[in-house]
N, C-alpha and C. Protein backbone atom coordinates (compact mmCIF):
# COMPACT_ATOMS: atom_id res chain seq x y z
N UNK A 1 39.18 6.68 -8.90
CA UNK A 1 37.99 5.92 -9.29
C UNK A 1 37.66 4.93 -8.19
N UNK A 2 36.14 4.51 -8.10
CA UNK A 2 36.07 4.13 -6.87
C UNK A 2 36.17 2.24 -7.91
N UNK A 3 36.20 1.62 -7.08
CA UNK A 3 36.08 -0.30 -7.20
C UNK A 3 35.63 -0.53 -6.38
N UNK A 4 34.10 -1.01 -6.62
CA UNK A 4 33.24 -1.87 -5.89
C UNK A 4 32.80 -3.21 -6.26
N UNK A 5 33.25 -4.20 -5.42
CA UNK A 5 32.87 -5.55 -5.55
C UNK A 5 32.65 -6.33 -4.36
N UNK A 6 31.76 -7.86 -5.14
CA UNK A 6 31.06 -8.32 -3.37
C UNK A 6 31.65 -9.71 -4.48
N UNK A 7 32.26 -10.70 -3.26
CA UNK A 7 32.72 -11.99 -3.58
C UNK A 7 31.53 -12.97 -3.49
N UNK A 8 32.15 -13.49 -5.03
CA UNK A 8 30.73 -14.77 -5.04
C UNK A 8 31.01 -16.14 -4.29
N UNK A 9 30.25 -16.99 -3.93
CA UNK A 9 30.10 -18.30 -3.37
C UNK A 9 32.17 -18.94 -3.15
N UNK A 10 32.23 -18.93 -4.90
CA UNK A 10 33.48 -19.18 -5.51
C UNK A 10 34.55 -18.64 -5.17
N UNK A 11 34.05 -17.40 -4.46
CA UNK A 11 35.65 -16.61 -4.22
C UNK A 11 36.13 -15.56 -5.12
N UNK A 12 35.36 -15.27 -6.36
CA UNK A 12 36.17 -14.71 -7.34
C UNK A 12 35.27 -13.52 -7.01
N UNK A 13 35.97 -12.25 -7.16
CA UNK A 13 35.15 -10.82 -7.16
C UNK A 13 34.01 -10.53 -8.52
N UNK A 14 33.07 -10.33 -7.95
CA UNK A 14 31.61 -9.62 -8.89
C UNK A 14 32.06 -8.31 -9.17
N UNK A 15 31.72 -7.62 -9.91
CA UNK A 15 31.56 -6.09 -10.05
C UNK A 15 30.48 -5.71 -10.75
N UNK A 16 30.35 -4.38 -10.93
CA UNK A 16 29.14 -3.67 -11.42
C UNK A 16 28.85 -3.83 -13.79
N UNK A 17 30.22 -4.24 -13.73
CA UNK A 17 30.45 -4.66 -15.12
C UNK A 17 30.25 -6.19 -15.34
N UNK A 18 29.95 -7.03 -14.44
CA UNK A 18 29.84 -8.21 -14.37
C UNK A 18 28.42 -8.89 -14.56
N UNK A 19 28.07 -9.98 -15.71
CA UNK A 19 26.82 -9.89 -15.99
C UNK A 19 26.92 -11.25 -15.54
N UNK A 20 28.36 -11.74 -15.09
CA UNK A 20 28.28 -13.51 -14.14
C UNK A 20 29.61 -13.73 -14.03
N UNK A 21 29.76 -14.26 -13.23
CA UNK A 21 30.83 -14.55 -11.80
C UNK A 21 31.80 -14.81 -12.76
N UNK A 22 32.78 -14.05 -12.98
CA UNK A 22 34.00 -14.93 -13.76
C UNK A 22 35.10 -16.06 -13.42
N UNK A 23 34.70 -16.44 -11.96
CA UNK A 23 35.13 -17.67 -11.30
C UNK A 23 34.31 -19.00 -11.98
N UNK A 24 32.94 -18.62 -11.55
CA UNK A 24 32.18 -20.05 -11.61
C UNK A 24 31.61 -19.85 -12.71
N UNK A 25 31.32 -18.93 -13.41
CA UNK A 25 30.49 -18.38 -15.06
C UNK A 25 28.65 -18.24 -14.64
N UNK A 26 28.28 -18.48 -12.88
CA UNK A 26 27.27 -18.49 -12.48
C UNK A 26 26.63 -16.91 -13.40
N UNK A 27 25.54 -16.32 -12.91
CA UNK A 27 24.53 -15.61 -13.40
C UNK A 27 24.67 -14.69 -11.78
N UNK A 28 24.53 -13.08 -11.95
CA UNK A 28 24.79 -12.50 -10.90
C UNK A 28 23.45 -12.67 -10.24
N UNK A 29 23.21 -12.77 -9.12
CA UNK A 29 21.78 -12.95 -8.77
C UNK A 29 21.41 -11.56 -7.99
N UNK A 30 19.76 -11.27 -7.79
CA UNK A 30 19.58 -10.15 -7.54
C UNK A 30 20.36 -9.86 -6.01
N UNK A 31 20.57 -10.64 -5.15
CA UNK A 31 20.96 -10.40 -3.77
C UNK A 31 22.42 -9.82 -4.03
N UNK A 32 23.21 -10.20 -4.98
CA UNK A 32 24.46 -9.93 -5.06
C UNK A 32 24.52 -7.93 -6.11
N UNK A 33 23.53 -8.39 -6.82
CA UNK A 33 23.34 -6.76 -7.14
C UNK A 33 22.87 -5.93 -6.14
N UNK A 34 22.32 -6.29 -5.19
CA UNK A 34 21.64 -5.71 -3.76
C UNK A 34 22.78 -5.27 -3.02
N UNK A 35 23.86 -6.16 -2.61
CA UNK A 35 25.02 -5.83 -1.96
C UNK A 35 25.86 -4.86 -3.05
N UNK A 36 26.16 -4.81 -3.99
CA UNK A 36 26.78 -3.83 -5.26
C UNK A 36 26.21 -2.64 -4.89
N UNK A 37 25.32 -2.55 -4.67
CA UNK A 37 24.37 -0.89 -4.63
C UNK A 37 24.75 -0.74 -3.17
N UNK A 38 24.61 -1.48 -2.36
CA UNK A 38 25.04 -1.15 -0.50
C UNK A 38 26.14 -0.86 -0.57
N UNK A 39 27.15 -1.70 -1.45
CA UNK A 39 28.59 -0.74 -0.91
C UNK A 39 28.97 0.03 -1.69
N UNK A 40 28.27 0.45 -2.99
CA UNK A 40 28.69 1.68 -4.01
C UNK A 40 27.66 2.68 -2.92
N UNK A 41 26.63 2.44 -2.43
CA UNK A 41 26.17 3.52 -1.95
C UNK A 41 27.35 4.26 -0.36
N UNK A 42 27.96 3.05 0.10
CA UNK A 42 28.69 3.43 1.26
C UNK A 42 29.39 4.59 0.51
N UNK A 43 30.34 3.56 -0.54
CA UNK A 43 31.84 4.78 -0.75
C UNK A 43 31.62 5.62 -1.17
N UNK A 44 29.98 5.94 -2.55
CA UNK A 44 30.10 7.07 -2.82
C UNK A 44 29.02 7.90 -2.46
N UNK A 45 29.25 9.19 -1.92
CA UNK A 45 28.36 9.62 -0.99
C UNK A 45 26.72 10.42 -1.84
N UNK A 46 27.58 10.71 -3.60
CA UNK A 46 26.59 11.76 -4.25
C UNK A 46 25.53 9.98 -5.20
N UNK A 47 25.98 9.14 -5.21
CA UNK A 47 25.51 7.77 -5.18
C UNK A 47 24.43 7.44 -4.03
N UNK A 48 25.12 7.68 -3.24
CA UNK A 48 24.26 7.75 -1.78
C UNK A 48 22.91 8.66 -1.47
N UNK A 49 23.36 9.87 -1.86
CA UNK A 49 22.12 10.43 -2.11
C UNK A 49 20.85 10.55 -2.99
N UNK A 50 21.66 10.03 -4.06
CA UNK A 50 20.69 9.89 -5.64
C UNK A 50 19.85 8.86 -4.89
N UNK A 51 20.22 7.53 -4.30
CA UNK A 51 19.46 6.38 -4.28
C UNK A 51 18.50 6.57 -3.09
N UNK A 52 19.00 7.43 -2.23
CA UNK A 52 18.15 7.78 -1.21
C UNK A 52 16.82 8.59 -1.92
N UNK A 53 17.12 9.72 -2.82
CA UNK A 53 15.94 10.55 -3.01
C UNK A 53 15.45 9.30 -4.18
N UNK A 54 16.09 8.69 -4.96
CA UNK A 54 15.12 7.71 -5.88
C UNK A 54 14.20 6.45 -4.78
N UNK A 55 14.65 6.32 -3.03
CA UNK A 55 13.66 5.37 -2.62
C UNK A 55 12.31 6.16 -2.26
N UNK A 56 12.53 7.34 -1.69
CA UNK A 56 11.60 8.64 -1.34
C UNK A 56 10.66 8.48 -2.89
N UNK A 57 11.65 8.82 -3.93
CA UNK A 57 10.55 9.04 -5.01
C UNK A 57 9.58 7.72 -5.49
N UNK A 58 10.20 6.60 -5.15
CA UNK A 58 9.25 5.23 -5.16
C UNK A 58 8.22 5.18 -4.82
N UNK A 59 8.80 5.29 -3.20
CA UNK A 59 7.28 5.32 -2.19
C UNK A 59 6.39 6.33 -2.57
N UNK A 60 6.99 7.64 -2.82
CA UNK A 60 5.75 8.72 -3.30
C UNK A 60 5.17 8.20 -4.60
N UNK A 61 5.28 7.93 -5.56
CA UNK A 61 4.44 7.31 -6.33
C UNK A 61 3.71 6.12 -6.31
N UNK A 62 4.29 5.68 -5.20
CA UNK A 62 3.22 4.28 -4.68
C UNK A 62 1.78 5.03 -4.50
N UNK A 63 2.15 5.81 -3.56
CA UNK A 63 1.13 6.29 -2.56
C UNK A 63 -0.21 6.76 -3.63
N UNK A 64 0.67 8.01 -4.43
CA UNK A 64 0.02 8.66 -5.29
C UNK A 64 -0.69 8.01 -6.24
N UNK A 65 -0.09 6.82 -6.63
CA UNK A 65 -1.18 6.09 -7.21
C UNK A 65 -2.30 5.22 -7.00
N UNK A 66 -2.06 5.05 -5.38
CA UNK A 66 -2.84 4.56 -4.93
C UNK A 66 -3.95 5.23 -4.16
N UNK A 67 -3.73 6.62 -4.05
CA UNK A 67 -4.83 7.73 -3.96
C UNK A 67 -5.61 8.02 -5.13
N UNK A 68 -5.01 7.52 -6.23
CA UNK A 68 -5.39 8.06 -7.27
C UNK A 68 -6.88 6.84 -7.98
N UNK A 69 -6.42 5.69 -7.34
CA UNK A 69 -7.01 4.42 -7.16
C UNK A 69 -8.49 4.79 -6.27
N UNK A 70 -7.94 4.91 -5.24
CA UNK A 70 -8.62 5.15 -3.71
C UNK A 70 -10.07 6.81 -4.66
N UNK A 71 -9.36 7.37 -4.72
CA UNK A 71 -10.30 8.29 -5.11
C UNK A 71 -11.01 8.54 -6.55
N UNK A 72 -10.41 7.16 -7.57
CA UNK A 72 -11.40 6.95 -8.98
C UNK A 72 -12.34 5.72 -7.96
N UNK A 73 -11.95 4.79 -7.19
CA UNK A 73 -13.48 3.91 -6.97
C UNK A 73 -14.08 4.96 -5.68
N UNK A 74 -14.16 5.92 -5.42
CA UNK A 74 -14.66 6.39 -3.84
C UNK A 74 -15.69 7.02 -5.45
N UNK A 75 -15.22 7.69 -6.23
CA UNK A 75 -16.12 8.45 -6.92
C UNK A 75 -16.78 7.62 -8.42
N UNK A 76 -16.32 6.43 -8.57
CA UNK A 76 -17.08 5.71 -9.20
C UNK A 76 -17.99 4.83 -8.29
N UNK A 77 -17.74 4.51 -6.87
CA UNK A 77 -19.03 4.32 -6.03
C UNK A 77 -19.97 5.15 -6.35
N UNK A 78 -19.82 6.40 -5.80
CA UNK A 78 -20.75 7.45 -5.32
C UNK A 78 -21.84 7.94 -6.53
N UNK A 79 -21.24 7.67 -7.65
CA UNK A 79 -21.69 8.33 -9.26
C UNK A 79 -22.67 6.79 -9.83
N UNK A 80 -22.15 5.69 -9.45
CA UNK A 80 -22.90 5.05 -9.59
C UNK A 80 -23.84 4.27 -9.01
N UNK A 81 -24.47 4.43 -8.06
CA UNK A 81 -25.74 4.14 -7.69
C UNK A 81 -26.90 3.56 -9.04
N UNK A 82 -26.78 4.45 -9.43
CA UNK A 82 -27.55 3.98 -10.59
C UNK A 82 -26.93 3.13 -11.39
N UNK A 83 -27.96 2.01 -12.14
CA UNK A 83 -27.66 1.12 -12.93
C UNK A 83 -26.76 1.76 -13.61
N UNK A 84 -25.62 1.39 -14.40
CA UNK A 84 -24.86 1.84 -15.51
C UNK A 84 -25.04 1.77 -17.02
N UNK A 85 -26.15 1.64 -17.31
CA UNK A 85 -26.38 0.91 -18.72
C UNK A 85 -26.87 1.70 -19.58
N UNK A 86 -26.68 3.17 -19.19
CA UNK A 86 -26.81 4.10 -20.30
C UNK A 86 -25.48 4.71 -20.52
N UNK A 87 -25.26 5.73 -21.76
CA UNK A 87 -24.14 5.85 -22.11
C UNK A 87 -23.67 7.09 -21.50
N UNK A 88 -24.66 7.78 -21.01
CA UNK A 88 -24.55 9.25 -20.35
C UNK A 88 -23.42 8.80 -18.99
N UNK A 89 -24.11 7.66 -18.20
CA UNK A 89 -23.32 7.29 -17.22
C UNK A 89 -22.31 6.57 -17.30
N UNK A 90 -21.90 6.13 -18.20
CA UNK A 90 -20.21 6.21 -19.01
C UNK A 90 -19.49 6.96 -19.19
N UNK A 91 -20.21 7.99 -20.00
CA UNK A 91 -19.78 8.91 -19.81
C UNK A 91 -19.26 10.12 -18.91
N UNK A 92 -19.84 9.74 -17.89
CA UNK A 92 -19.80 10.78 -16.78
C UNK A 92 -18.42 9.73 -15.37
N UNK A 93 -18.24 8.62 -15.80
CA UNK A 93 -17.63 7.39 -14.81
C UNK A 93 -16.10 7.61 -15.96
N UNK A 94 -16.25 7.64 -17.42
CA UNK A 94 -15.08 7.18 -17.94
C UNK A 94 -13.61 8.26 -17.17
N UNK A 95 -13.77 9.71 -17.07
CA UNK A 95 -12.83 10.35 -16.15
C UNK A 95 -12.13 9.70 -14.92
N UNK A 96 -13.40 8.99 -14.29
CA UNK A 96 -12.96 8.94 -12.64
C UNK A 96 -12.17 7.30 -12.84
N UNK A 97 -12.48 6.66 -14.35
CA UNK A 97 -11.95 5.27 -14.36
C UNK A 97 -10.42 5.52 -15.12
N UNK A 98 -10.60 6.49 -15.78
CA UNK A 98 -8.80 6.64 -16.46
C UNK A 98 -8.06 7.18 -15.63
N UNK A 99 -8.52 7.40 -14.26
CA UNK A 99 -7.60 7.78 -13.27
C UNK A 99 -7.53 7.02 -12.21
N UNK A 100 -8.20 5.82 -12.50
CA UNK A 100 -7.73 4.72 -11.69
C UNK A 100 -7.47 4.24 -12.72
N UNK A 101 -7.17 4.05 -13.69
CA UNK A 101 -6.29 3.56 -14.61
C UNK A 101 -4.65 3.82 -14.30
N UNK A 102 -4.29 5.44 -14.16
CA UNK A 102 -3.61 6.26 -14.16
C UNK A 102 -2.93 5.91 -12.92
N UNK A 103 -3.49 5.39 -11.90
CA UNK A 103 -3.41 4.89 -10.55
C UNK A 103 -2.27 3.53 -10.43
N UNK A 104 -3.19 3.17 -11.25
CA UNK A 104 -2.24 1.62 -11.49
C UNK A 104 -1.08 1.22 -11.95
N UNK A 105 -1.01 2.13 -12.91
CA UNK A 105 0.25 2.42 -14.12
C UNK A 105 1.33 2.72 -13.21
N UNK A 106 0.70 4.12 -12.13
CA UNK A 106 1.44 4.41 -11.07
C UNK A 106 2.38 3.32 -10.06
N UNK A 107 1.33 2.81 -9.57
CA UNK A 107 2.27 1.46 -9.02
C UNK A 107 2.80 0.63 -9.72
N UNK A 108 2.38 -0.02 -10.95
CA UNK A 108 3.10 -0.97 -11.95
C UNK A 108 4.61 -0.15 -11.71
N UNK A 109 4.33 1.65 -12.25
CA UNK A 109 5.91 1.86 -12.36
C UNK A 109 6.52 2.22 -10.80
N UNK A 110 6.11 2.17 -9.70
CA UNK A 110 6.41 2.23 -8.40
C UNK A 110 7.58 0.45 -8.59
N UNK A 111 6.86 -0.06 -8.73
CA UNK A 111 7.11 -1.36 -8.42
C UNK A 111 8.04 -1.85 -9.52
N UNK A 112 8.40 -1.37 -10.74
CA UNK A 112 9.31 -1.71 -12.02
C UNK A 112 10.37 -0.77 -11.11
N UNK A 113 10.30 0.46 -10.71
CA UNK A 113 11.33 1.72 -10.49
C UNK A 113 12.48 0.17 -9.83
N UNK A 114 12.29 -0.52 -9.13
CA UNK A 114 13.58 -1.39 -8.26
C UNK A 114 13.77 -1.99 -9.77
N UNK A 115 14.18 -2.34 -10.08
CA UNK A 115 14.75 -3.11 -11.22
C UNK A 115 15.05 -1.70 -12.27
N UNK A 116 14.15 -0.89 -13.29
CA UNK A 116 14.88 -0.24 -14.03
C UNK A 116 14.34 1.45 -13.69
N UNK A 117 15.03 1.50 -12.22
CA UNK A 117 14.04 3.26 -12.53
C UNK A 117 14.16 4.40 -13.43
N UNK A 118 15.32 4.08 -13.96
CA UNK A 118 14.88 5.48 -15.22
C UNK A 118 14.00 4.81 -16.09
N UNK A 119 13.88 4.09 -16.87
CA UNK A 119 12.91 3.67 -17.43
C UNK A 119 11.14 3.84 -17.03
N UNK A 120 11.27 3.50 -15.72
CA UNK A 120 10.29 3.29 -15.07
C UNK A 120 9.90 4.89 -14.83
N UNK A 121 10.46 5.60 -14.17
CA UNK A 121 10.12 7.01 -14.06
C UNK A 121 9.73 7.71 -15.87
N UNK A 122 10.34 7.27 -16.27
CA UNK A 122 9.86 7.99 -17.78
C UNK A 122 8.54 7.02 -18.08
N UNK A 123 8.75 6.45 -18.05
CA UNK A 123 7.21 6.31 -18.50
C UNK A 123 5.91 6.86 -17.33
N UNK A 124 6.57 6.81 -16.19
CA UNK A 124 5.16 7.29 -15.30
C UNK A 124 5.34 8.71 -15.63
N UNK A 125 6.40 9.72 -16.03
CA UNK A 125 6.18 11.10 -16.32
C UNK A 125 5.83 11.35 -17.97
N UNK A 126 5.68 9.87 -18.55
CA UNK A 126 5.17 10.20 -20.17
C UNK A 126 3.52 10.09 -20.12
N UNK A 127 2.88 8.92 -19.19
CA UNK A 127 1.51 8.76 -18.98
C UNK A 127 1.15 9.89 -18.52
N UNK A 128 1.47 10.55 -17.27
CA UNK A 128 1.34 11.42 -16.96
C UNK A 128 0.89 13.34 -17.71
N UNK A 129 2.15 12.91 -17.93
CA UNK A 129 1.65 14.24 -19.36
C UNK A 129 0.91 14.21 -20.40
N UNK A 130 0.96 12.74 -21.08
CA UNK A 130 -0.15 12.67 -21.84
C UNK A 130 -1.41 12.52 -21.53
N UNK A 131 -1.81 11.78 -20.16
CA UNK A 131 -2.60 12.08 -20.02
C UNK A 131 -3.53 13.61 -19.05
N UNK A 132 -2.70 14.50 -18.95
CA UNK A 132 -3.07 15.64 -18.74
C UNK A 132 -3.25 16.54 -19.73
N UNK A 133 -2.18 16.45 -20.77
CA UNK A 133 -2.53 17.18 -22.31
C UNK A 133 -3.92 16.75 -22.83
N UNK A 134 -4.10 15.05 -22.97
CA UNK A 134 -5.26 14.87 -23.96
C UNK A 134 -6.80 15.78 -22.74
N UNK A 135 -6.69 15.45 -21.81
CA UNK A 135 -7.71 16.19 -20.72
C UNK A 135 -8.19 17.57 -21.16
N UNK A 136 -6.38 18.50 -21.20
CA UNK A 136 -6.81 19.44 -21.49
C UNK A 136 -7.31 20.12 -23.24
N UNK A 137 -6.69 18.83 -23.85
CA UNK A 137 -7.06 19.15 -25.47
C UNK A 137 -8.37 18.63 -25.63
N UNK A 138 -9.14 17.88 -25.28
CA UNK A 138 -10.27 17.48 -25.12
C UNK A 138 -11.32 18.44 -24.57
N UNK A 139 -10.81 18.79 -23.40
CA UNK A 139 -12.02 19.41 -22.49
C UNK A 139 -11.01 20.99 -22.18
N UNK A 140 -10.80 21.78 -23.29
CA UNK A 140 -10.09 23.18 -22.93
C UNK A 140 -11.17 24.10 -21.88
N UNK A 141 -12.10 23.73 -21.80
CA UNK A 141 -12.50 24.38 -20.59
C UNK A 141 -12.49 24.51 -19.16
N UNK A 142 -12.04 22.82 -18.84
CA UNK A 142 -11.31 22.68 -17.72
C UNK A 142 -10.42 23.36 -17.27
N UNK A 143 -9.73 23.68 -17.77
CA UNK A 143 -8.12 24.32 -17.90
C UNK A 143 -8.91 25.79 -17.64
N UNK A 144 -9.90 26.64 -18.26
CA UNK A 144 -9.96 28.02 -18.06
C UNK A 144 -10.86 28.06 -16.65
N UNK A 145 -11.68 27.23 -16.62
CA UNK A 145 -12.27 27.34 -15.17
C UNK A 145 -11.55 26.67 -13.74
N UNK A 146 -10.67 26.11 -14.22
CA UNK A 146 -9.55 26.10 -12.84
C UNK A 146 -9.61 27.23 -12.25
N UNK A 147 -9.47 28.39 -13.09
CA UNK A 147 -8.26 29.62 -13.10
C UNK A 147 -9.96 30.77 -11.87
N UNK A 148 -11.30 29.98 -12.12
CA UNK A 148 -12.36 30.86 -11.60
C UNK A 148 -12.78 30.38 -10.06
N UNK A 149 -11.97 29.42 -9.56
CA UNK A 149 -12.09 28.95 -7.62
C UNK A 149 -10.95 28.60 -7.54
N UNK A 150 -10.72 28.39 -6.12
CA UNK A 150 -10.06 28.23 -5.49
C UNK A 150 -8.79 26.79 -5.57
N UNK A 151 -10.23 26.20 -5.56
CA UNK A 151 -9.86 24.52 -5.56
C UNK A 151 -9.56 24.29 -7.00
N UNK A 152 -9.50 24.98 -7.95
CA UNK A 152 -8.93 24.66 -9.52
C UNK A 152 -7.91 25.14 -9.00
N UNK A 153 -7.59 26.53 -8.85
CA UNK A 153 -5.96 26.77 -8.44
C UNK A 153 -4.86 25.94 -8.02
N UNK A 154 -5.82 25.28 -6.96
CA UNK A 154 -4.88 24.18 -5.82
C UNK A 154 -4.83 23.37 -6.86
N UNK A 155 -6.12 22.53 -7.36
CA UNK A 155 -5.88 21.54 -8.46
C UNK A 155 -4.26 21.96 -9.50
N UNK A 156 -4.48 23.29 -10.20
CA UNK A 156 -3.24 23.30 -10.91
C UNK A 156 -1.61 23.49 -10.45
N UNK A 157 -1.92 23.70 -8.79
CA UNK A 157 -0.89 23.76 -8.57
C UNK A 157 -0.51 22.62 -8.16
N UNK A 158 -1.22 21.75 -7.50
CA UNK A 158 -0.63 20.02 -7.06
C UNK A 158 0.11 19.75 -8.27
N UNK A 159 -0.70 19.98 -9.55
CA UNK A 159 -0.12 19.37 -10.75
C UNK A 159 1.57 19.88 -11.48
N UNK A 160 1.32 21.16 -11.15
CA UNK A 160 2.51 21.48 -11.27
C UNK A 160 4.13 21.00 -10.34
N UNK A 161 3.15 20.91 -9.19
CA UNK A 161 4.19 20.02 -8.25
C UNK A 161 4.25 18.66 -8.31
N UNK A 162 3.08 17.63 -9.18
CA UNK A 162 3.61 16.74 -9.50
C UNK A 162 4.64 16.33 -10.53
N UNK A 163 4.57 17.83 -11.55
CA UNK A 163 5.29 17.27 -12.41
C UNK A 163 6.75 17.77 -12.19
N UNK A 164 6.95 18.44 -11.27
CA UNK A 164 8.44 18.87 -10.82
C UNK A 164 8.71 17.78 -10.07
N UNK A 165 7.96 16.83 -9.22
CA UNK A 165 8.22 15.83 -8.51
C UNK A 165 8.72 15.10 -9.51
N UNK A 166 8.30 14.39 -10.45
CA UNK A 166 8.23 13.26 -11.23
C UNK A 166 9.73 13.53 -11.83
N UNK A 167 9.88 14.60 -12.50
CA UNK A 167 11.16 15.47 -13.01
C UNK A 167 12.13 15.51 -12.03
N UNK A 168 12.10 15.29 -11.08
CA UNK A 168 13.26 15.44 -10.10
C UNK A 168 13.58 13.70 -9.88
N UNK A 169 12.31 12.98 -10.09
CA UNK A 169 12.51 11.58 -9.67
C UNK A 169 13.45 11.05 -10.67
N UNK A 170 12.98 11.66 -11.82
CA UNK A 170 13.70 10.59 -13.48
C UNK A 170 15.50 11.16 -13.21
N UNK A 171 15.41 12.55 -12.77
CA UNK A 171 16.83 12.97 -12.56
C UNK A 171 17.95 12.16 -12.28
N UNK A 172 17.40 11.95 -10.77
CA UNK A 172 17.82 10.90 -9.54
C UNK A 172 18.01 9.71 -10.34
N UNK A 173 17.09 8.90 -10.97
CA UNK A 173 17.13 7.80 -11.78
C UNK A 173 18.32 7.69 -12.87
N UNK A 174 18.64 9.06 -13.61
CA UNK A 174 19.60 8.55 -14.99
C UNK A 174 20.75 9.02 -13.90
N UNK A 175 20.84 10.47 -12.55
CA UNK A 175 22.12 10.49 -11.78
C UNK A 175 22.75 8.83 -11.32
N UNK A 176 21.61 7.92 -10.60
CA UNK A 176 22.25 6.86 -10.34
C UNK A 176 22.43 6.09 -11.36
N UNK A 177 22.01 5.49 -12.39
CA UNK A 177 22.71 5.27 -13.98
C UNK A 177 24.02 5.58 -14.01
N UNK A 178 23.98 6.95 -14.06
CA UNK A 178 25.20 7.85 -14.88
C UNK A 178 25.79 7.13 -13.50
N UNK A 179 26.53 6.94 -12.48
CA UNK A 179 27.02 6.18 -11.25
C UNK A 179 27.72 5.17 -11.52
N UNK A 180 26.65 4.70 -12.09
CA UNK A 180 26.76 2.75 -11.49
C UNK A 180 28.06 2.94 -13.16
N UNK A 181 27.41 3.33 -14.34
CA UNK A 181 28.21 3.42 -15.52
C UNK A 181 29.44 3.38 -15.35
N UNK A 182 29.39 4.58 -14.92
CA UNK A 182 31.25 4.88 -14.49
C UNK A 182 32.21 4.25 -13.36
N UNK A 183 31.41 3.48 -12.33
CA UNK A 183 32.23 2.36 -12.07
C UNK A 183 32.08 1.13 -12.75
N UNK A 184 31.29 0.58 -13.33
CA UNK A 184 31.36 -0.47 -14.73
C UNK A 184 32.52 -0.24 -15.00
N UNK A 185 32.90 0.91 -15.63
CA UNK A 185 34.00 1.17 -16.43
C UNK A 185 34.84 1.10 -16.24
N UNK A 186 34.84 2.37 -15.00
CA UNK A 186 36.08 2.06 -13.63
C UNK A 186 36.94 0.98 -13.45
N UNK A 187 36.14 -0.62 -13.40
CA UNK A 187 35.90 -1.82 -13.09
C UNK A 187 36.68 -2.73 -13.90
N UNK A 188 36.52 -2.25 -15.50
CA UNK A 188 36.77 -2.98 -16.76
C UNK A 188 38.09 -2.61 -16.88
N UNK A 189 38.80 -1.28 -16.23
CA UNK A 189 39.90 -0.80 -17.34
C UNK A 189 40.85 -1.45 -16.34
């Protein structure tokens, strides 16, 4: 079993089971959980990799949501020219705004993933699906005219690769969990 610990101010060893310094009774602070993850990531190497593909999967959902941002106002510019004050043109803007909605959520959980990423990944792969189900339970025609160009194809296939992305991210997320757990434990006995 591996034992990883970083010494506090006090002298007394921190560990991953430690919710405050059992020298001084201080509060672990985030810098000292920062060093916990640097040297659990040294010794353990399949630790090492989980946290590597969970920083990869961060940044990719930064991005993605911020394309997703980038391309609901490029097309709520362009659609609205015209005054907005009928309901038709609500109607026709509310798509391109729940995906800059969808955008945001994205980074909110980009930016939660450092503090709790499984958490954080499940909910960006629960918005996610729900909001592609209600799309397609709403508007089932979308879904059959993908299948008649080109660019629906691509459309369904990005999607399919986002959601194997997202699925591989939450993985990575409960693998480093399931990690850190078992040296907690490691730690305690």
């Amino acid at each position: 079993m591996i034992h990883v610990s970083v010494p506090c101010q006090c002298g007394a060893d921190i560990s991953f089971a430690s919710a405050a310094c059992p020298g001084c009774k201080s509060p672990v602070s985030r810098a000292l959980r920062d060093d916990l993850d640097a040297r659990l990531e040294y010794a353990h190497t399949e630790y090492g990799e989980a946290r590597q593909r969970l920083r990869r999967s961060t940044m990719a959902l930064f991005v993605l949501g911020a394309i997703y941002v980038v391309i609901a106002l490029f097309l709520i510019y362009a659609l609205g020219s015209e005054p907005a004050a009928s309901i038709d043109s609500l109607v026709v803007t509310l798509p391109f705004l729940s995906n800059g909605v969808i955008g945001l959520m994205f980074i909110a959980c980009a930016a939660w993933s450092r503090r709790s990423p499984t958490a954080a990944f499940s909910v960006a792969l629960g918005i996610w699906l729900v909001t592609q189900t209600l799309m397609y339970v709403t508007l089932p025609a979308l879904f059959l005219m993908a299948f008649l160009s080109a660019g629906g194809i691509a459309g369904l296939f990005a999607k399919v690769v986002l959601l194997f992305f997202l699925s591989r991210a939450l993985f990575a997320a409960r693998r480093v969990d399931e990690i850190r757990t078992e040296v907690a434990r490691g730690s305690t006995a």
